[in-house]
Protein backbone atom coordinates (compact mmCIF):
# COMPACT_ATOMS: atom_id res chain seq x y z
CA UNK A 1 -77.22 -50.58 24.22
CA UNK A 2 -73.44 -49.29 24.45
CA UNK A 3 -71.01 -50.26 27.32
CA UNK A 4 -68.91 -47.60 28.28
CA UNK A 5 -65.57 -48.22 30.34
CA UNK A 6 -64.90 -45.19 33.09
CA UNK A 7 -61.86 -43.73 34.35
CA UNK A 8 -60.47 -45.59 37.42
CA UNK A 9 -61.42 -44.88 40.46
CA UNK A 10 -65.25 -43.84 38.71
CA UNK A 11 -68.07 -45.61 40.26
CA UNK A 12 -71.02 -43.53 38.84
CA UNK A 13 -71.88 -40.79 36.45
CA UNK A 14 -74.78 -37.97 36.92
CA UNK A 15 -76.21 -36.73 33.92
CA UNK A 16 -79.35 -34.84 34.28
CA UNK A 17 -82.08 -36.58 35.99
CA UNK A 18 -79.88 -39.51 35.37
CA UNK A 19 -77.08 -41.79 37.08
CA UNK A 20 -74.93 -44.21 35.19
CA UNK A 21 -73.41 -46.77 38.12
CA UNK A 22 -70.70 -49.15 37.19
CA UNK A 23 -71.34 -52.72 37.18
CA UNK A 24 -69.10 -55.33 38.82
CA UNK A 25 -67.23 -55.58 35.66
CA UNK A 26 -66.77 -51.77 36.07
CA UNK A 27 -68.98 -50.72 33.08
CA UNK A 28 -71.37 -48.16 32.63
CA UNK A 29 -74.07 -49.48 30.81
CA UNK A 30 -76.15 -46.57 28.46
CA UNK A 31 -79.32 -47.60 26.42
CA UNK A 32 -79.17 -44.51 24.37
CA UNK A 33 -76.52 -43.84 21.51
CA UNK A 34 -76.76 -39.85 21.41
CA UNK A 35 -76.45 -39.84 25.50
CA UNK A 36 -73.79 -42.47 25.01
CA UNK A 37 -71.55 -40.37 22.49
CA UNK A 38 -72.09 -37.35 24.49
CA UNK A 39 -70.84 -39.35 27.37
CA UNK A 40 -67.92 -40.67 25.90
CA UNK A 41 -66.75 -36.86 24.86
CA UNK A 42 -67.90 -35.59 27.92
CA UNK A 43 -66.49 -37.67 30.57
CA UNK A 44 -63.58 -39.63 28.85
CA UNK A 45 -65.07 -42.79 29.06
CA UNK A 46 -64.41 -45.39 26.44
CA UNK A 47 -66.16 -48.06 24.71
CA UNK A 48 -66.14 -51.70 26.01
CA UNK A 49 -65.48 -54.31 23.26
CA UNK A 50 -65.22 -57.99 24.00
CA UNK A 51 -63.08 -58.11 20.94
CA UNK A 52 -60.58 -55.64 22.12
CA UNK A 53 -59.45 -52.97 18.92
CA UNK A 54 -59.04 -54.31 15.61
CA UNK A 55 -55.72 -54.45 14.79
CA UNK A 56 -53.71 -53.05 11.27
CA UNK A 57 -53.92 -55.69 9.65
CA UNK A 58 -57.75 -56.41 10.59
CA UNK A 59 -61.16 -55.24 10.67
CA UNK A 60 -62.75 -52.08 10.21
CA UNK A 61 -63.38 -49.08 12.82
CA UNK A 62 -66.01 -47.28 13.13
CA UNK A 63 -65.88 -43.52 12.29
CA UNK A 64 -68.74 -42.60 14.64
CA UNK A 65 -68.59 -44.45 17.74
CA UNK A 66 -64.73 -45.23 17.37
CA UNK A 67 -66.00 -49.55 18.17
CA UNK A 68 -63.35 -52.18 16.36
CA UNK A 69 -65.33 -54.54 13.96
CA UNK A 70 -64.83 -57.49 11.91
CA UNK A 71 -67.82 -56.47 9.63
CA UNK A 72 -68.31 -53.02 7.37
CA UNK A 73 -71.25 -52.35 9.22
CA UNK A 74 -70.97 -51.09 12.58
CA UNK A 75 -73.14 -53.57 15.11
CA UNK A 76 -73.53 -50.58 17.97
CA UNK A 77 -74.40 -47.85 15.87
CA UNK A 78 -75.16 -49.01 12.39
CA UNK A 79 -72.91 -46.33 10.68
CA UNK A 80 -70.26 -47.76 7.82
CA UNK A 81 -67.06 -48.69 9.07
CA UNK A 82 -63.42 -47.97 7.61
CA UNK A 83 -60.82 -50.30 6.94
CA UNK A 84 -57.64 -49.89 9.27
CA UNK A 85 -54.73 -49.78 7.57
């Protein structure tokens, strides 16, 4: 499951037979991780962390799905993360 943060003003996204409607938090929530990338390249949206992005001197990012981690593993996607830096 990926949480995906819109553009303002965005309340809902059509794809296909498909609509993505914001929550109250104003996230679009997507159970699938191919529909999800192809979102996020499609429509600008961008991932929601609860940890924010790592920072420089912290953590790892993911190459594939772009999500801040503490660990080398990516938790969304599973891919190996990078160290920032």
């Amino acid at each position: 499951m990926e949480y995906l943060v819109p553009t303002e003003g965005c309340k809902s996204i059509s794809w296909g037979s498909s609509v993505y409607a914001a929550d109250a938090r104003g996230h679009v929530t997507v159970d699938d991780p191919a529909r999800g990338k192809v979102l996020r390249d499609a429509c600008e949206l961008t991932p929601a962390s609860a940890m924010g992005t790592a920072t420089r001197t912290a953590g790892y990012r993911c190459p594939a799905c772009s999500f801040g981690s503490w660990f080398r593993r990516c938790s969304r996607c599973d891919a190996v993360c990078v160290r920032e830096g």
